[in-house]
PDB file of N, CA and C in Angstrom:
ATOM      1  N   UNK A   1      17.570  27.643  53.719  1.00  0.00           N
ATOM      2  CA  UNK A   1      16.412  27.024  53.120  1.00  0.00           C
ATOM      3  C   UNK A   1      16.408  27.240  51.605  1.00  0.00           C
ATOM      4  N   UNK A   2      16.602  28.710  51.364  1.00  0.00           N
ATOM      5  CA  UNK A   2      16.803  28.807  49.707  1.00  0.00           C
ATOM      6  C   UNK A   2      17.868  28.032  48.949  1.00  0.00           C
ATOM      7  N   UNK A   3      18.997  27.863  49.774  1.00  0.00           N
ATOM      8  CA  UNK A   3      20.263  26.797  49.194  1.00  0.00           C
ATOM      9  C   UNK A   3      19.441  25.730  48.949  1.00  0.00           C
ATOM     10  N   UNK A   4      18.791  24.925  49.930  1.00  0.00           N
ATOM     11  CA  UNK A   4      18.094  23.301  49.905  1.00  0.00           C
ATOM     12  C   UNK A   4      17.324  23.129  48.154  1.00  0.00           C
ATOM     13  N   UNK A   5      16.724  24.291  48.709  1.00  0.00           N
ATOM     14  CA  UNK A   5      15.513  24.464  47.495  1.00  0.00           C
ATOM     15  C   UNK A   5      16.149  24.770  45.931  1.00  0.00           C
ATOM     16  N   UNK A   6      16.832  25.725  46.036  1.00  0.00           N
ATOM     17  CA  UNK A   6      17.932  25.679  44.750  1.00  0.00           C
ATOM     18  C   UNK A   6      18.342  24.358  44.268  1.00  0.00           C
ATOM     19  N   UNK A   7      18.919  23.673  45.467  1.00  0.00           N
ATOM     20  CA  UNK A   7      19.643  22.592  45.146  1.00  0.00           C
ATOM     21  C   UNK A   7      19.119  21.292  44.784  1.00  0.00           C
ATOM     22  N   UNK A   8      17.325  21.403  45.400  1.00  0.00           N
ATOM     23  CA  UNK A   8      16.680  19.951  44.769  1.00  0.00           C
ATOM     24  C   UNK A   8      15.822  20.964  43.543  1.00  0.00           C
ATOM     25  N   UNK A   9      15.827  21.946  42.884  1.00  0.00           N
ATOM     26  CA  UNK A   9      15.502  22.097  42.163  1.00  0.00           C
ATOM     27  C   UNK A   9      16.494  21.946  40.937  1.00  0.00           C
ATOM     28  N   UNK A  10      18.020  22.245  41.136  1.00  0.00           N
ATOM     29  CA  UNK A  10      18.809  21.645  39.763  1.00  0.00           C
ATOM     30  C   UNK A  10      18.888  20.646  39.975  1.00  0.00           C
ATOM     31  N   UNK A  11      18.892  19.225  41.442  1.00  0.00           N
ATOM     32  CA  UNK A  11      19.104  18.159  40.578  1.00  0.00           C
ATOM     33  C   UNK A  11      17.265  17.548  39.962  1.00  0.00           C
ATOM     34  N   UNK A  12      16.176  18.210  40.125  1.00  0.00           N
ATOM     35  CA  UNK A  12      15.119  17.329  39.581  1.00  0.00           C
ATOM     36  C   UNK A  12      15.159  18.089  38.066  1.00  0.00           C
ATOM     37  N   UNK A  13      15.897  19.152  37.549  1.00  0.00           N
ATOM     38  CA  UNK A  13      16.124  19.676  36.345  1.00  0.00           C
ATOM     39  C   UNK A  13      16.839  18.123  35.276  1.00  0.00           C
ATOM     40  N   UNK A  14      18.174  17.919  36.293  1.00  0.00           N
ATOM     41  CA  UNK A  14      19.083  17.179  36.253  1.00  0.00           C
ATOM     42  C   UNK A  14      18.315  15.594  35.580  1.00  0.00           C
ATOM     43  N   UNK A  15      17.532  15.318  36.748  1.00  0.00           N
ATOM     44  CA  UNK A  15      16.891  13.979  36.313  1.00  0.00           C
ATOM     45  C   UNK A  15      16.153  14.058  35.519  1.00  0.00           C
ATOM     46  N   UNK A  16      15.415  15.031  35.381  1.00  0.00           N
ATOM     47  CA  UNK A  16      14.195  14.936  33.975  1.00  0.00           C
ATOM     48  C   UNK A  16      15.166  15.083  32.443  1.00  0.00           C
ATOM     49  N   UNK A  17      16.295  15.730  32.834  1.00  0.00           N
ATOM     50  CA  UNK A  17      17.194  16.012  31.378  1.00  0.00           C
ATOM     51  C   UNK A  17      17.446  14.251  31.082  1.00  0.00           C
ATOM     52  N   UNK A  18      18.023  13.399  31.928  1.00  0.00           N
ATOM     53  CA  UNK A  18      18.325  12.260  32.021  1.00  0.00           C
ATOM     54  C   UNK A  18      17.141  11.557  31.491  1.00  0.00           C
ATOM     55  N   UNK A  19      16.062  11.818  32.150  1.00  0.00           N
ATOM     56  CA  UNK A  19      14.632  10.403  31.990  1.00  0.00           C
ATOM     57  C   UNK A  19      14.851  11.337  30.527  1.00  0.00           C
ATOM     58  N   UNK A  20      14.761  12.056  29.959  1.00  0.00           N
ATOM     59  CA  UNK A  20      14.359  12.789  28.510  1.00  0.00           C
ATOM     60  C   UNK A  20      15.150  11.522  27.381  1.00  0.00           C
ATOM     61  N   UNK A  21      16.538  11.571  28.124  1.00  0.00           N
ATOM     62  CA  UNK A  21      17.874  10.866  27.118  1.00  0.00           C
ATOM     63  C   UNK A  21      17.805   9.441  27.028  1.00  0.00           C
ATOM     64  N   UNK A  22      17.248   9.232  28.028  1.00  0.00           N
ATOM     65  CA  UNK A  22      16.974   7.829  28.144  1.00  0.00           C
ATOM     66  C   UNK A  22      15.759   7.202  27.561  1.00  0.00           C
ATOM     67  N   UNK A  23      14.847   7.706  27.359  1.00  0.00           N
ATOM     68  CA  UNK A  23      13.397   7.755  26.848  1.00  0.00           C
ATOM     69  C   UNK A  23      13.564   7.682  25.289  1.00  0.00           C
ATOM     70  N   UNK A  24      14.636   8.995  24.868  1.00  0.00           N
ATOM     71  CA  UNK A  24      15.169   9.113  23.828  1.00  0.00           C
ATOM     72  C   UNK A  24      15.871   7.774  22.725  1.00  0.00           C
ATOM     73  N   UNK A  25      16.815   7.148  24.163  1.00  0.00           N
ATOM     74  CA  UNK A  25      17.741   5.579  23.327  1.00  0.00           C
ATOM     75  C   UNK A  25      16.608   4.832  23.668  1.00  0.00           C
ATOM     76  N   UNK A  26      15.460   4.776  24.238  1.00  0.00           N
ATOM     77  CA  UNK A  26      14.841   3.476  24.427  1.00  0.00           C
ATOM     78  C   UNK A  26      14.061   3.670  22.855  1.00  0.00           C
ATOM     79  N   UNK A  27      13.500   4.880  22.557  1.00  0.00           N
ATOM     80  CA  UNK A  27      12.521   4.839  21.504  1.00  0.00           C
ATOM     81  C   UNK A  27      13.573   4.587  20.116  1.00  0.00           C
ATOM     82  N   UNK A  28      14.749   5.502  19.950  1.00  0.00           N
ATOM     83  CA  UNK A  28      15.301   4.484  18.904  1.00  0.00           C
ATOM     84  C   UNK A  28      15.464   3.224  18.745  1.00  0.00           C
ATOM     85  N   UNK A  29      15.908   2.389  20.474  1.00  0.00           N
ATOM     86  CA  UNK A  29      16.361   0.849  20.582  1.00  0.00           C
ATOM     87  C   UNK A  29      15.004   0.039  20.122  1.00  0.00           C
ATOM     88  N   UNK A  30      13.907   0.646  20.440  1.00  0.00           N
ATOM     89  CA  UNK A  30      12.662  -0.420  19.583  1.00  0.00           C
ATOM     90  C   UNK A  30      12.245   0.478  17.577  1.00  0.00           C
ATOM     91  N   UNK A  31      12.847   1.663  17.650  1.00  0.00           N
ATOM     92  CA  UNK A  31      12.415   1.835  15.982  1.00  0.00           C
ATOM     93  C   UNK A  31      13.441   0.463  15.437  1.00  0.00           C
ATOM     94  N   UNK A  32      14.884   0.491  16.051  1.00  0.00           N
ATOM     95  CA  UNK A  32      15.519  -0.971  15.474  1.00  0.00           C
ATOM     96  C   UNK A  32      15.235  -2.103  15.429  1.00  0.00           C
ATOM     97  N   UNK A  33      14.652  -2.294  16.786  1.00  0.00           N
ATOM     98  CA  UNK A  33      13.647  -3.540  16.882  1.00  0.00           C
ATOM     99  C   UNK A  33      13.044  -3.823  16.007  1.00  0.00           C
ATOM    100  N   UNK A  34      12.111  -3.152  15.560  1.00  0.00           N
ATOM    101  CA  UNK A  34      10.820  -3.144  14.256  1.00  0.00           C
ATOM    102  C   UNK A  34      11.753  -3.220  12.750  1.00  0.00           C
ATOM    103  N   UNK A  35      12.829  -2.246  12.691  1.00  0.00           N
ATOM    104  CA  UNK A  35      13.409  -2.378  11.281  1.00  0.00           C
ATOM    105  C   UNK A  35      14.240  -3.987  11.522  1.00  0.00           C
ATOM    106  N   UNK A  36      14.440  -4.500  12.269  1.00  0.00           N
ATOM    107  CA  UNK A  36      15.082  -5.848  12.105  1.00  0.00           C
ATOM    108  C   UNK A  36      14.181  -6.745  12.424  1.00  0.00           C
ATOM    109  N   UNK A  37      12.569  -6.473  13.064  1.00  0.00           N
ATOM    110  CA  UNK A  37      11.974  -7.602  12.668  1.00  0.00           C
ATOM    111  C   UNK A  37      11.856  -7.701  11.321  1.00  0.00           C
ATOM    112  N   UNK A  38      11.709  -6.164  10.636  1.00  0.00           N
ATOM    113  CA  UNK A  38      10.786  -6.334   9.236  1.00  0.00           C
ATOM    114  C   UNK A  38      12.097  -7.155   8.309  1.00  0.00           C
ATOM    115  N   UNK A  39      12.939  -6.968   8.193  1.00  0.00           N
ATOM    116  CA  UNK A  39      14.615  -7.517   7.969  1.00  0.00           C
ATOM    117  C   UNK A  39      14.298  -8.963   8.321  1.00  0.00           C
ATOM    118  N   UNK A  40      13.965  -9.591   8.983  1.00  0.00           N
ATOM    119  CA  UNK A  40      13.905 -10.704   9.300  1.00  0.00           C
ATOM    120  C   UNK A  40      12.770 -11.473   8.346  1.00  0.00           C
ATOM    121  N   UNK A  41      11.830 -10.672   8.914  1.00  0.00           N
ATOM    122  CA  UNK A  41      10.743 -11.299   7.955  1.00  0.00           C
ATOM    123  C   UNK A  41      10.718 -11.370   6.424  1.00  0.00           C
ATOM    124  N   UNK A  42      11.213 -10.594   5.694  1.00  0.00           N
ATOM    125  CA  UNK A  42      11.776 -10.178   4.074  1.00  0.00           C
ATOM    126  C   UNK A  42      12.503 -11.519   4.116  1.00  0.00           C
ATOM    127  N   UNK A  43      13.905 -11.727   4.784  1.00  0.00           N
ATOM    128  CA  UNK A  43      14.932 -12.303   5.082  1.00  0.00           C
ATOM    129  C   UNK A  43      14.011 -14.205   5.133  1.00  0.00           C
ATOM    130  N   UNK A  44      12.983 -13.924   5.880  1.00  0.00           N
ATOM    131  CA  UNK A  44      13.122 -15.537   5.766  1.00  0.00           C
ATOM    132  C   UNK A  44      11.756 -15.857   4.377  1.00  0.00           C
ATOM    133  N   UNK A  45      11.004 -14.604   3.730  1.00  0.00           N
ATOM    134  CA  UNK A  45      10.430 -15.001   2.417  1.00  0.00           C
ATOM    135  C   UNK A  45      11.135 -15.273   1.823  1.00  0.00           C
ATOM    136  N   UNK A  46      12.450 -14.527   1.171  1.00  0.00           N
ATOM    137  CA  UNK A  46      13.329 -14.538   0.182  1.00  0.00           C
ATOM    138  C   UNK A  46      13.977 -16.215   0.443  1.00  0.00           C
ATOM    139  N   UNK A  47      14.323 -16.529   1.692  1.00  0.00           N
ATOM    140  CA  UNK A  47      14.778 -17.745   2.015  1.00  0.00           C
ATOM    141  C   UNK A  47      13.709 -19.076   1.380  1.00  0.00           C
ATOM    142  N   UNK A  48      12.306 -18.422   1.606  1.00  0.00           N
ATOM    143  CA  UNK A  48      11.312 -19.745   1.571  1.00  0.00           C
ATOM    144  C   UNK A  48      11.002 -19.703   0.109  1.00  0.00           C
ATOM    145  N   UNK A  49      11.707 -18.459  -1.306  1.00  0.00           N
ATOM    146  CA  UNK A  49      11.634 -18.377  -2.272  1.00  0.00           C
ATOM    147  C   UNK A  49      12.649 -19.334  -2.726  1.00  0.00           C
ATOM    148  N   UNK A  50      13.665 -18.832  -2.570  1.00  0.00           N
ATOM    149  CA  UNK A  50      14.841 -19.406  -2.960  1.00  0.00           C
ATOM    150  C   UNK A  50      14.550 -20.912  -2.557  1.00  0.00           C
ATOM    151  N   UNK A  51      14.233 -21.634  -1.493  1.00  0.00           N
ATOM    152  CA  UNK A  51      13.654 -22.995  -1.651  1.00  0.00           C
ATOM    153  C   UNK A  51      12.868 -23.421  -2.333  1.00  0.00           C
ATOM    154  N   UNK A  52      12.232 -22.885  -2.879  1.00  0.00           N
ATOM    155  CA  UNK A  52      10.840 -22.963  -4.029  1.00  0.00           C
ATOM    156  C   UNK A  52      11.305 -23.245  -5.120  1.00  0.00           C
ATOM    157  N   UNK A  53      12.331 -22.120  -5.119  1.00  0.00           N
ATOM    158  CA  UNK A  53      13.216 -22.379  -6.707  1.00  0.00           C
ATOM    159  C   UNK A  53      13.690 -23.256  -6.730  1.00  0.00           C
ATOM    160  N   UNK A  54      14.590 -23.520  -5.837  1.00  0.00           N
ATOM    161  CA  UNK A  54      15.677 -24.949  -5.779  1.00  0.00           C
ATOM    162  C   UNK A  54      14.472 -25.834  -6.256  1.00  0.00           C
ATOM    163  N   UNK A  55      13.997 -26.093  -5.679  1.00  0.00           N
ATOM    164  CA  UNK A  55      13.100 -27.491  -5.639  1.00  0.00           C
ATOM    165  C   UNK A  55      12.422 -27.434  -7.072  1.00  0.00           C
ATOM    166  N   UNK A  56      11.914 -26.210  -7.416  1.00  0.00           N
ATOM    167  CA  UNK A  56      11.382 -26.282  -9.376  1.00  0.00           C
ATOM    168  C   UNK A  56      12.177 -26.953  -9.666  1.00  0.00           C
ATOM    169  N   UNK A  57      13.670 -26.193  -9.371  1.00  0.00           N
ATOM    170  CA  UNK A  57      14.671 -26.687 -10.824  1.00  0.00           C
ATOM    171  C   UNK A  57      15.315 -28.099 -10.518  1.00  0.00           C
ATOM    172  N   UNK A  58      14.719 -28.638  -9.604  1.00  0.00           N
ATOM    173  CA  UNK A  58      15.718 -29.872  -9.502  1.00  0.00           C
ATOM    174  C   UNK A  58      14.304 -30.883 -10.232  1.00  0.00           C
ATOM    175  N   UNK A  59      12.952 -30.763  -9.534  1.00  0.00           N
ATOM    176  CA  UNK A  59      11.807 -31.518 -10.569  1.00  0.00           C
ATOM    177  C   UNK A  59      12.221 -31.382 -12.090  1.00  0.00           C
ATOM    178  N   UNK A  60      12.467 -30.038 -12.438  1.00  0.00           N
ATOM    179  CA  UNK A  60      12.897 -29.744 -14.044  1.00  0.00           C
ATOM    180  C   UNK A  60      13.736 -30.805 -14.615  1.00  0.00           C
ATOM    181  N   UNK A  61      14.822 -30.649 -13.541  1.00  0.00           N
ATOM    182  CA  UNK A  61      15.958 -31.557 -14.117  1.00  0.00           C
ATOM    183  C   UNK A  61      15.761 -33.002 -13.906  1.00  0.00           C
ATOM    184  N   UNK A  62      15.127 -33.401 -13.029  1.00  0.00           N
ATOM    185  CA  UNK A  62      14.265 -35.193 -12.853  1.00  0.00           C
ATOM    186  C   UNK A  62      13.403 -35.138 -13.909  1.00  0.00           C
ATOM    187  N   UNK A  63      12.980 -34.151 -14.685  1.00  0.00           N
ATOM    188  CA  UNK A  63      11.550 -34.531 -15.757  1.00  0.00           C
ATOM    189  C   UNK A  63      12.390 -34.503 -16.796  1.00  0.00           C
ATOM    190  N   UNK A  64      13.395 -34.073 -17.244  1.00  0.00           N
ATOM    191  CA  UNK A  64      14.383 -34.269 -18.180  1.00  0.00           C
ATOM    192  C   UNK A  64      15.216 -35.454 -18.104  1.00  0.00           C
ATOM    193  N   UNK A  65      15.300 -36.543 -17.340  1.00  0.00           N
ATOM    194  CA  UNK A  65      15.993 -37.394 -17.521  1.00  0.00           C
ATOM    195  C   UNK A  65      17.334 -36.979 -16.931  1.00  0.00           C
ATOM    196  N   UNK A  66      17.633 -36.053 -16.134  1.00  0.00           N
ATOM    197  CA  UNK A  66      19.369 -35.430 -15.843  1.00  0.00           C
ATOM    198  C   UNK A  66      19.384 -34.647 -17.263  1.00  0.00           C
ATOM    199  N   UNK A  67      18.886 -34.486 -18.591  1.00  0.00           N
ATOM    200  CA  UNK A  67      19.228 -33.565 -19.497  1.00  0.00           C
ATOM    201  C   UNK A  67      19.226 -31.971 -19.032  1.00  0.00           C
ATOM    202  N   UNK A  68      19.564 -31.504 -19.367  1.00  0.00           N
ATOM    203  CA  UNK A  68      19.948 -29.896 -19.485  1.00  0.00           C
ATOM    204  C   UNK A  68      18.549 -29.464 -20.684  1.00  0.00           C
ATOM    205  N   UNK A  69      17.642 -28.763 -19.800  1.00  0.00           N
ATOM    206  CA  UNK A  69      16.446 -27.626 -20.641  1.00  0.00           C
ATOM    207  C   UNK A  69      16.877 -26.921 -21.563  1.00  0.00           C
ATOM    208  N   UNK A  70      18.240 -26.168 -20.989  1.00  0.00           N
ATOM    209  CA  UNK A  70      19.044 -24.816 -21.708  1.00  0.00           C
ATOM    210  C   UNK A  70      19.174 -25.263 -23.346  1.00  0.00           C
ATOM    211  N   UNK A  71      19.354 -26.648 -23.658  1.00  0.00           N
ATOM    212  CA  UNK A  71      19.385 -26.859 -24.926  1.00  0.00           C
ATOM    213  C   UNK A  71      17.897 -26.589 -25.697  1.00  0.00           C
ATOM    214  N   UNK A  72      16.730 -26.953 -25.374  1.00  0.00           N
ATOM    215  CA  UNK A  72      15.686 -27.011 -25.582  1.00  0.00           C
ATOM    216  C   UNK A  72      15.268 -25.306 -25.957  1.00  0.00           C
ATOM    217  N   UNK A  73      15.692 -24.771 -25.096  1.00  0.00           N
ATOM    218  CA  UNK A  73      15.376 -23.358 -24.881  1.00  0.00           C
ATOM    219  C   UNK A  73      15.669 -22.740 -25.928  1.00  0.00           C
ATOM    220  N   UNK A  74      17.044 -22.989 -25.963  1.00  0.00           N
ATOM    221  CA  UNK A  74      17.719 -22.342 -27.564  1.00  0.00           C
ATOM    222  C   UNK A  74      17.418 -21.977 -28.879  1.00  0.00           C
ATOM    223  N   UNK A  75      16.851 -23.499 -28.856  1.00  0.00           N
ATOM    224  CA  UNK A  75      16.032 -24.246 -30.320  1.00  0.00           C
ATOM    225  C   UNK A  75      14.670 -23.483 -30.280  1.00  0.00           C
TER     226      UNK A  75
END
């Protein structure tokens, strides 16, 4: 009886070490989650910037006639 009892007492040692490790990769696998939503989200402002820009500088260059500003600038 003491063997039995020994023996489901190291393996429920056994499984709680396990649920611990596993508990462990799940809570890093969502801190990544969150750092690559926030990555994403940065990722598609910078994207909806950079369209913003494009689109200034091409009005710029339609309000110039196709001329180049950079000369203007100079002066």
């Amino acid at each position: 009886m003491d063997r039995k009892m020994e023996a489901l007492h190291q393996q429920l040692q056994k499984m709680r070490r396990e649920k611990e490790l596993q508990e462990d990769a799940l809570y890093a696998i969502r801190q990544k989650q969150v750092r690559l939503e926030s990555v994403g989200s940065e990722l598609f402002h910078m994207e909806r910037e950079k369209s913003n820009l494009v689109a200034q500088a091409h009005e710029v260059w339609q309000g110039n006639h196709g001329r180049s500003v950079a000369h203007a600038v100079e002066i």
